[in-house]
PDB file of N, CA and C in Angstrom:
ATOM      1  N   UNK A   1     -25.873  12.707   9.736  1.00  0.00           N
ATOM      2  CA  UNK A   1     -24.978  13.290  10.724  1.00  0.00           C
ATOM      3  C   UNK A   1     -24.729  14.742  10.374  1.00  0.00           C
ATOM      4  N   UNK A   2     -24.607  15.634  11.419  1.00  0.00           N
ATOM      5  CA  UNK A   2     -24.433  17.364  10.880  1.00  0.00           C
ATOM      6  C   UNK A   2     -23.349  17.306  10.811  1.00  0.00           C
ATOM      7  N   UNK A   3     -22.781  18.004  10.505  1.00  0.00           N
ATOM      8  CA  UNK A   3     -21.056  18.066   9.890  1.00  0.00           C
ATOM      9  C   UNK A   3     -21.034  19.792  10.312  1.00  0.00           C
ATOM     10  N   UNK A   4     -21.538  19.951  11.129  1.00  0.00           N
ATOM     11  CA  UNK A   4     -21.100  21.420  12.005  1.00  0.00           C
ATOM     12  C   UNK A   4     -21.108  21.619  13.321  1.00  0.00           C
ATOM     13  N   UNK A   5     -20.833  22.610  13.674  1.00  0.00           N
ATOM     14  CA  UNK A   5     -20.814  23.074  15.299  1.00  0.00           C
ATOM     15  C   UNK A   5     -21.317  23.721  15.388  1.00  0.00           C
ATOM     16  N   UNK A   6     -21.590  24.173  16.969  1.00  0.00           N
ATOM     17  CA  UNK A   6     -22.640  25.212  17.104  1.00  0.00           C
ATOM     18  C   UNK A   6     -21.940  26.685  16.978  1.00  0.00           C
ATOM     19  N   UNK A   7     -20.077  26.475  17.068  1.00  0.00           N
ATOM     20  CA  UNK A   7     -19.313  27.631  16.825  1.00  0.00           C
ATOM     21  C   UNK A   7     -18.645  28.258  15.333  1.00  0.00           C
ATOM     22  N   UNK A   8     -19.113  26.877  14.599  1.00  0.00           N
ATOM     23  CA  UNK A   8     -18.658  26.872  13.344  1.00  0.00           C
ATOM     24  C   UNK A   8     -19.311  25.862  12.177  1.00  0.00           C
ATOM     25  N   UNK A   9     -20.074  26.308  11.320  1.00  0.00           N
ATOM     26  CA  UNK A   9     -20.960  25.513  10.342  1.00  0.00           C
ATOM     27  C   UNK A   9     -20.240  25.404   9.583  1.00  0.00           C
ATOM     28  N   UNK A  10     -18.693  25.281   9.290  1.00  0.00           N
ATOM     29  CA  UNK A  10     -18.143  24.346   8.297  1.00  0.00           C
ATOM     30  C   UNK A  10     -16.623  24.073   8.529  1.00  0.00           C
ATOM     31  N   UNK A  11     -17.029  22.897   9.591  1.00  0.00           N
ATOM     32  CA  UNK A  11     -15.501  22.401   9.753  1.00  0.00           C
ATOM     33  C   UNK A  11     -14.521  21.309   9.557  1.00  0.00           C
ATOM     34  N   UNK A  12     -13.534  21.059   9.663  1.00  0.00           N
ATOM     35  CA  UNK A  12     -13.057  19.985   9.159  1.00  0.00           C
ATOM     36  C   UNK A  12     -13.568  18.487   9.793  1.00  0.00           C
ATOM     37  N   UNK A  13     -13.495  17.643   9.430  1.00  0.00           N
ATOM     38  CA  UNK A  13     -14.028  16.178  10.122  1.00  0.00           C
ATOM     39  C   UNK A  13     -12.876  15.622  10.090  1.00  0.00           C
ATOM     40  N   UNK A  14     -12.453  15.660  11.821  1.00  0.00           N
ATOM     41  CA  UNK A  14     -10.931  14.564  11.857  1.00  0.00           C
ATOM     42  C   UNK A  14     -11.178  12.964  11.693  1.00  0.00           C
ATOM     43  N   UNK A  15     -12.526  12.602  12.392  1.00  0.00           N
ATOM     44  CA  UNK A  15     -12.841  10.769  12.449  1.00  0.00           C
ATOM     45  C   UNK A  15     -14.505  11.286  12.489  1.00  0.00           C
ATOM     46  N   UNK A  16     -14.881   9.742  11.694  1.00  0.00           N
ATOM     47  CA  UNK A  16     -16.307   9.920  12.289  1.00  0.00           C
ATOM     48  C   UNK A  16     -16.300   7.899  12.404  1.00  0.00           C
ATOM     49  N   UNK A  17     -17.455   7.686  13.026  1.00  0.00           N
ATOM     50  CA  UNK A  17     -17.818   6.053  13.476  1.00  0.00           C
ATOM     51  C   UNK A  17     -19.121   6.415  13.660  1.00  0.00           C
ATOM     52  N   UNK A  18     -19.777   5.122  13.152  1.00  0.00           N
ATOM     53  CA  UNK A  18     -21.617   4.562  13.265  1.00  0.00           C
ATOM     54  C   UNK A  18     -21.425   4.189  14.331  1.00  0.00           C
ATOM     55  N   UNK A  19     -22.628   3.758  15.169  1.00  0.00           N
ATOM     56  CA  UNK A  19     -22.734   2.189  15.903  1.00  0.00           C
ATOM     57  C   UNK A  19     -23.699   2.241  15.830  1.00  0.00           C
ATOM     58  N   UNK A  20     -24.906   1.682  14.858  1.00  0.00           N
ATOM     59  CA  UNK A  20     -26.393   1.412  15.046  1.00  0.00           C
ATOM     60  C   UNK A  20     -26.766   3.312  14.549  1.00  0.00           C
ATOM     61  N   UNK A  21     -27.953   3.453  15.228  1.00  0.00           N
ATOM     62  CA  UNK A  21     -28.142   4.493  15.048  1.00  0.00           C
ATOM     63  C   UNK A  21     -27.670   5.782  15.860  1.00  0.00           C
ATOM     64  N   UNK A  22     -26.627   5.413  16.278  1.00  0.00           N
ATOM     65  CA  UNK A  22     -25.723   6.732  16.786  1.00  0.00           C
ATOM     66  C   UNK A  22     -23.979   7.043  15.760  1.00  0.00           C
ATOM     67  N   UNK A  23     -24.415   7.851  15.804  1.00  0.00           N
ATOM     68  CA  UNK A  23     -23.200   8.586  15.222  1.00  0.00           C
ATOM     69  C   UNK A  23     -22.536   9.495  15.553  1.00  0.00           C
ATOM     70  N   UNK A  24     -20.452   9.327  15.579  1.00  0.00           N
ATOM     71  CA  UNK A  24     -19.734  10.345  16.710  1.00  0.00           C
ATOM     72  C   UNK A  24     -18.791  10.941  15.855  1.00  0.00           C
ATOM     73  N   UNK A  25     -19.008  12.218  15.732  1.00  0.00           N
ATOM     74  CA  UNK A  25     -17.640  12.698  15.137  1.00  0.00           C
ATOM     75  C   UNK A  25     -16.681  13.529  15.811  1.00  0.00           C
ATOM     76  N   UNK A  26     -15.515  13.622  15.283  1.00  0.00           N
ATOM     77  CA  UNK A  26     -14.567  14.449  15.261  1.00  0.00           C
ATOM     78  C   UNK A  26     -14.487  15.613  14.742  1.00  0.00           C
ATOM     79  N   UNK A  27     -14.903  16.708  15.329  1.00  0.00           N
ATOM     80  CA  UNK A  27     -14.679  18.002  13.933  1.00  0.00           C
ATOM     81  C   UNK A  27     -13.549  19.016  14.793  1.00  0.00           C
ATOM     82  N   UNK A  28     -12.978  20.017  13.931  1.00  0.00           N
ATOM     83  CA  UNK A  28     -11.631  20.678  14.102  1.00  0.00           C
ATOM     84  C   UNK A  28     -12.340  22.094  13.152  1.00  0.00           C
ATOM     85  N   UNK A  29     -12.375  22.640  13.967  1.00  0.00           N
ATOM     86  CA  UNK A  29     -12.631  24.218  13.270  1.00  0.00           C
ATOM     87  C   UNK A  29     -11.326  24.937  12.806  1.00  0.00           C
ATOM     88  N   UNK A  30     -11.757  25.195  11.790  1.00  0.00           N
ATOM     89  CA  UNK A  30      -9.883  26.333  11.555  1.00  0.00           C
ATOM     90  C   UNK A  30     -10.555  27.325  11.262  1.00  0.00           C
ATOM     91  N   UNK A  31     -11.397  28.131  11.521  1.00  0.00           N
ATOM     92  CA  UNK A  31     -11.899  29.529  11.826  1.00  0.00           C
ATOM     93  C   UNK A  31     -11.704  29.681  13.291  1.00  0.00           C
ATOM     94  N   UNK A  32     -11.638  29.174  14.388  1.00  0.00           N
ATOM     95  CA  UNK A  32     -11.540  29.420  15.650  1.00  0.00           C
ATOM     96  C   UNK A  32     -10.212  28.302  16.351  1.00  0.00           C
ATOM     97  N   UNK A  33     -10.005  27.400  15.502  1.00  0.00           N
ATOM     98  CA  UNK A  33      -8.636  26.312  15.923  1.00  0.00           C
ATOM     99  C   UNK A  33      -9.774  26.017  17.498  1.00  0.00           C
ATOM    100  N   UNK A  34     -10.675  25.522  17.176  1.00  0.00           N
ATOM    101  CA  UNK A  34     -11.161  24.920  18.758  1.00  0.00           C
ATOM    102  C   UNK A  34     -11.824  23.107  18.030  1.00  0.00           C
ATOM    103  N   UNK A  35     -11.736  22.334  18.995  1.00  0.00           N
ATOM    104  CA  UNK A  35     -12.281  20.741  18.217  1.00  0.00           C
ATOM    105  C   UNK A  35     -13.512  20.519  19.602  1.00  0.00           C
ATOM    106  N   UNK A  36     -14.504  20.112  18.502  1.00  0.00           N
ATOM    107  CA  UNK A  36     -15.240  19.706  19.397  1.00  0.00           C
ATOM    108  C   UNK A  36     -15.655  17.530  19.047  1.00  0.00           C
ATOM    109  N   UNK A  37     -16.378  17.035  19.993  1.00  0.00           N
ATOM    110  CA  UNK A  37     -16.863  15.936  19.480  1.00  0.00           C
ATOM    111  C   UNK A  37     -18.630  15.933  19.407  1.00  0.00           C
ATOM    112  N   UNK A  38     -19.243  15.553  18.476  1.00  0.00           N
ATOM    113  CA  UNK A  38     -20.870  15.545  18.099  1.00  0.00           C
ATOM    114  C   UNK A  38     -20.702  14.246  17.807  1.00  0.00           C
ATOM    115  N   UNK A  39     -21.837  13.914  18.713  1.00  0.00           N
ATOM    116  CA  UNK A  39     -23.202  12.451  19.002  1.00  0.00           C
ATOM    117  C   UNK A  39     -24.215  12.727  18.830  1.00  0.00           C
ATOM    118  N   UNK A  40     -25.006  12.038  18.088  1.00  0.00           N
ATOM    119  CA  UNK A  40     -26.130  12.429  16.790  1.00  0.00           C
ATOM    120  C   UNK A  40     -26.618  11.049  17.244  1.00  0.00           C
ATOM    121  N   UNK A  41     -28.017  11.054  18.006  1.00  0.00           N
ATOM    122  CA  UNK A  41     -28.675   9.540  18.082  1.00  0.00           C
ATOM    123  C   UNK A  41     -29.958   9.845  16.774  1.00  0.00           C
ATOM    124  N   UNK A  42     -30.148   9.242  16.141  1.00  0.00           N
ATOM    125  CA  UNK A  42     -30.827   8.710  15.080  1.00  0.00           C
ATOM    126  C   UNK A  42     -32.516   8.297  15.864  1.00  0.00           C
ATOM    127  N   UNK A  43     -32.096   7.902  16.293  1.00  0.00           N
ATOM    128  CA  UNK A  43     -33.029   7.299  17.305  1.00  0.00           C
ATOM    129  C   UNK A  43     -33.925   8.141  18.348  1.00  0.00           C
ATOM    130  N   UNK A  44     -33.439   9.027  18.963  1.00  0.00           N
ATOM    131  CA  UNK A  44     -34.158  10.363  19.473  1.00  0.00           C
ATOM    132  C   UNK A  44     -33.926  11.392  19.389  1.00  0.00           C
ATOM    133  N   UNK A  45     -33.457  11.273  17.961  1.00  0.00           N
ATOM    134  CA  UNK A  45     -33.020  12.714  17.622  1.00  0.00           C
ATOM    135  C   UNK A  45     -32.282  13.983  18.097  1.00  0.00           C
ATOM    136  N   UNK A  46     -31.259  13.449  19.350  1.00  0.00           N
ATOM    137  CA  UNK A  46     -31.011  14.214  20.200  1.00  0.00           C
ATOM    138  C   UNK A  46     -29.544  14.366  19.355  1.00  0.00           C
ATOM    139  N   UNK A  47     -28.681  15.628  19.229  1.00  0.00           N
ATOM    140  CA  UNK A  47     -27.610  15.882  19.193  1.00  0.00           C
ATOM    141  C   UNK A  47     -26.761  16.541  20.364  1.00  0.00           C
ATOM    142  N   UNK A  48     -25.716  16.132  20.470  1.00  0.00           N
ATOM    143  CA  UNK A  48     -24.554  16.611  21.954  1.00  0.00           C
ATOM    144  C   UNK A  48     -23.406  17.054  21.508  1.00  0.00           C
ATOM    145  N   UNK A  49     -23.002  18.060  21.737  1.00  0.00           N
ATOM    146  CA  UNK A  49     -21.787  18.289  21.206  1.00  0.00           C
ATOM    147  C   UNK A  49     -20.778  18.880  22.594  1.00  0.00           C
ATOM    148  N   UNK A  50     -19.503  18.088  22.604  1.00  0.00           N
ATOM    149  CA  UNK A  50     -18.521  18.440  23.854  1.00  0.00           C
ATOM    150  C   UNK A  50     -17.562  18.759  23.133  1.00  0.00           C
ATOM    151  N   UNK A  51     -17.112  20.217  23.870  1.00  0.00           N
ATOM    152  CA  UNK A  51     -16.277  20.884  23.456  1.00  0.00           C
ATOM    153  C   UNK A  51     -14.541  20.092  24.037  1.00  0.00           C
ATOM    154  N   UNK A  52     -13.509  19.793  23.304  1.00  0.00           N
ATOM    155  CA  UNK A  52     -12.239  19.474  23.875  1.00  0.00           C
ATOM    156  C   UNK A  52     -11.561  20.670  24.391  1.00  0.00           C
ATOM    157  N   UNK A  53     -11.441  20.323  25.475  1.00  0.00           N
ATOM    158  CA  UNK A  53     -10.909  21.984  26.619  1.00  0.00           C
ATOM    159  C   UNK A  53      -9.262  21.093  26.605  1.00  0.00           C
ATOM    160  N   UNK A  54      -8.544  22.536  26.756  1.00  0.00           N
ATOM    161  CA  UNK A  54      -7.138  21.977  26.875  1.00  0.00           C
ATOM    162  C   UNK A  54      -6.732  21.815  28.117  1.00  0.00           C
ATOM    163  N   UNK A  55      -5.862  20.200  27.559  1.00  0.00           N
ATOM    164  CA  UNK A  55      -5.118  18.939  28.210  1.00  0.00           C
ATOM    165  C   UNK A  55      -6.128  17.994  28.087  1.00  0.00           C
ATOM    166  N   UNK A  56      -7.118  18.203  27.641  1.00  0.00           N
ATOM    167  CA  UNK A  56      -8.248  16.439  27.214  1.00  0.00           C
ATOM    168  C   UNK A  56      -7.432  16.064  26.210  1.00  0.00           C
ATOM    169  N   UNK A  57      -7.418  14.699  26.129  1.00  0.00           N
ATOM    170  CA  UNK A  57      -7.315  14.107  25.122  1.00  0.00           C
ATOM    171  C   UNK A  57      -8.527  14.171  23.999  1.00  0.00           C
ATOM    172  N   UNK A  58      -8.279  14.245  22.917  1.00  0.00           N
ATOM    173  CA  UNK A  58      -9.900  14.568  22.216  1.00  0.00           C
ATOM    174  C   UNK A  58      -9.774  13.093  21.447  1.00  0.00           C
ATOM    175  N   UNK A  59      -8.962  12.345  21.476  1.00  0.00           N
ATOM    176  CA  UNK A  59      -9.443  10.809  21.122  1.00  0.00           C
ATOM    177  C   UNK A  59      -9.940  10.228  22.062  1.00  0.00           C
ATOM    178  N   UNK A  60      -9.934  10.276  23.206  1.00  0.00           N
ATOM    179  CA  UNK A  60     -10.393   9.924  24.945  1.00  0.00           C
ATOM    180  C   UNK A  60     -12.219  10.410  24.156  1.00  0.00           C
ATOM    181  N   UNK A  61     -12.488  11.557  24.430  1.00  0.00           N
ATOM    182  CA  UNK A  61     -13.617  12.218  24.327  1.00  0.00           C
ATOM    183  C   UNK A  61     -14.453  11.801  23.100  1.00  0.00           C
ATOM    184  N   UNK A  62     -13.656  11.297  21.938  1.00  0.00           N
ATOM    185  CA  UNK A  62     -14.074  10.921  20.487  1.00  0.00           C
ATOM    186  C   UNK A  62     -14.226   9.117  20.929  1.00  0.00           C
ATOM    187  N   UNK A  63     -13.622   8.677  21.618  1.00  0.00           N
ATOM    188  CA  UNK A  63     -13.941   7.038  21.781  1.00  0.00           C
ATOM    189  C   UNK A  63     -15.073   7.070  22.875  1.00  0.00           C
ATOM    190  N   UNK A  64     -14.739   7.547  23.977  1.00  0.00           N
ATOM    191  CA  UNK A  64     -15.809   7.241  25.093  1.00  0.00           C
ATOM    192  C   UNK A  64     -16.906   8.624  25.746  1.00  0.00           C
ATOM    193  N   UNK A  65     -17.690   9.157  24.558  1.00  0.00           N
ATOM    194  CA  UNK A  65     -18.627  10.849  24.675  1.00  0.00           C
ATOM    195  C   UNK A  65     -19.331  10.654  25.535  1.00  0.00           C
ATOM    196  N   UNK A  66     -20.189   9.353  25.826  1.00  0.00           N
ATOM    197  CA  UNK A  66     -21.094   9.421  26.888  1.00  0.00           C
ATOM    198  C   UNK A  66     -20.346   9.294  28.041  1.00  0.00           C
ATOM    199  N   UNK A  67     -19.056   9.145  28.226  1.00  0.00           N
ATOM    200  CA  UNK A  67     -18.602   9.391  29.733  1.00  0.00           C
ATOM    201  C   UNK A  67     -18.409  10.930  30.021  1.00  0.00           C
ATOM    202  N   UNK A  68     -18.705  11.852  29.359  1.00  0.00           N
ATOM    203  CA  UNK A  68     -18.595  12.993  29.462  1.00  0.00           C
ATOM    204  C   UNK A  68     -19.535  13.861  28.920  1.00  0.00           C
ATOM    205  N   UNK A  69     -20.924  13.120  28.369  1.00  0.00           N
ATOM    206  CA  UNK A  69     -22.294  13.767  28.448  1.00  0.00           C
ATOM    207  C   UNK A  69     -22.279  14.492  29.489  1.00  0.00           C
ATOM    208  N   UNK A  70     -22.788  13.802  30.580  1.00  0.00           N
ATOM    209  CA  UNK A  70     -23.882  14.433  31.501  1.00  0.00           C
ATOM    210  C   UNK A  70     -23.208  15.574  32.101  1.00  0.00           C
ATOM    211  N   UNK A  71     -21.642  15.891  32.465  1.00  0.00           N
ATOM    212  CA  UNK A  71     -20.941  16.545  32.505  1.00  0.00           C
ATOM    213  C   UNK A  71     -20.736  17.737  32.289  1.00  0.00           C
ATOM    214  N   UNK A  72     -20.686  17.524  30.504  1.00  0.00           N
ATOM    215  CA  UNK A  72     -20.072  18.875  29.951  1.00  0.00           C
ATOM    216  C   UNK A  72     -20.851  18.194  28.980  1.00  0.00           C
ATOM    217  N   UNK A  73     -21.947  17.856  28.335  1.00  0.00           N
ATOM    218  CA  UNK A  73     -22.660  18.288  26.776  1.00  0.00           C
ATOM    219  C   UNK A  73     -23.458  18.974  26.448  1.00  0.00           C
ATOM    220  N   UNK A  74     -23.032  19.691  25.148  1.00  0.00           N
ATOM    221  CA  UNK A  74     -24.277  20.975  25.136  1.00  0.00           C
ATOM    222  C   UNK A  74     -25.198  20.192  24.267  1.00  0.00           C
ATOM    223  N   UNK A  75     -26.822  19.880  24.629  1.00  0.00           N
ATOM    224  CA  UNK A  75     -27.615  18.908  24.018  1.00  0.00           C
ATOM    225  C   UNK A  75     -28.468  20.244  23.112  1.00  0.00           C
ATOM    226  N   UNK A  76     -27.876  20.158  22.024  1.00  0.00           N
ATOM    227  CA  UNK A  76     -28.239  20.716  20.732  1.00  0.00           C
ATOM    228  C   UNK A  76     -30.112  20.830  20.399  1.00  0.00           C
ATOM    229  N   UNK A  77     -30.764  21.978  19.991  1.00  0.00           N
ATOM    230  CA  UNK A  77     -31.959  21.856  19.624  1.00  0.00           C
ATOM    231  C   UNK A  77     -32.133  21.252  18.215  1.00  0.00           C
ATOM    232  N   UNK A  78     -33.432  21.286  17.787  1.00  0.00           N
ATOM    233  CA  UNK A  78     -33.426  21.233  15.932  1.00  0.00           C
ATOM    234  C   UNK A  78     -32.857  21.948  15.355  1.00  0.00           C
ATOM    235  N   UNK A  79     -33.825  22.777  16.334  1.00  0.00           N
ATOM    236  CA  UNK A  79     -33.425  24.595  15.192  1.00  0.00           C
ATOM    237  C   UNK A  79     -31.762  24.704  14.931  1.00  0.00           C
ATOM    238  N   UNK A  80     -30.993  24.260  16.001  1.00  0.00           N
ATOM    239  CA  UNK A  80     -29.456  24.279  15.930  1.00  0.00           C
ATOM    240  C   UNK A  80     -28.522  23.217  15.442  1.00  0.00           C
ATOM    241  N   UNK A  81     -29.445  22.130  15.147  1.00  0.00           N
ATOM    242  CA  UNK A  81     -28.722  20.831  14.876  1.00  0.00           C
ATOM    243  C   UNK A  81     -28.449  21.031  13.642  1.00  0.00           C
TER     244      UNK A  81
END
């Protein structure tokens, strides 16, 4: 799992959870105070990261990410993952 953002390569990790080969975290930047959530499939190598815009709930966004993929996720390259 990357343990960065695409706004910040070293931030805090509020929650993280497996399920199989996907993995979702919680991260909280305190260089910019912005939280995003990253989904990391194992499986096709794809990383997503959704930014929490204010009035989201970011436990909403941290329990249920694929309801807010197709939406708003920025689908991460290698080079950036």
């Amino acid at each position: 799992m990357r343990r960065r953002l695409s706004f910040d390569a070293n931030p805090k990790e509020l929650a993280h959870r497996d399920a199989g080969p996907t993995h979702v975290a919680l991260l909280w930047s305190r260089r910019t105070h912005r939280t995003a959530v990253v989904v990391e499939d194992d499986a096709t190598g794809e990383v997503v990261e959704l930014d929490v815009r204010e009035g989201d709930d970011p436990l909403e966004l941290y329990e249920h990410p694929y309801a807010y993929v197709d939406v708003r996720g920025r689908y991460l390259t290698a080079a950036t993952a």
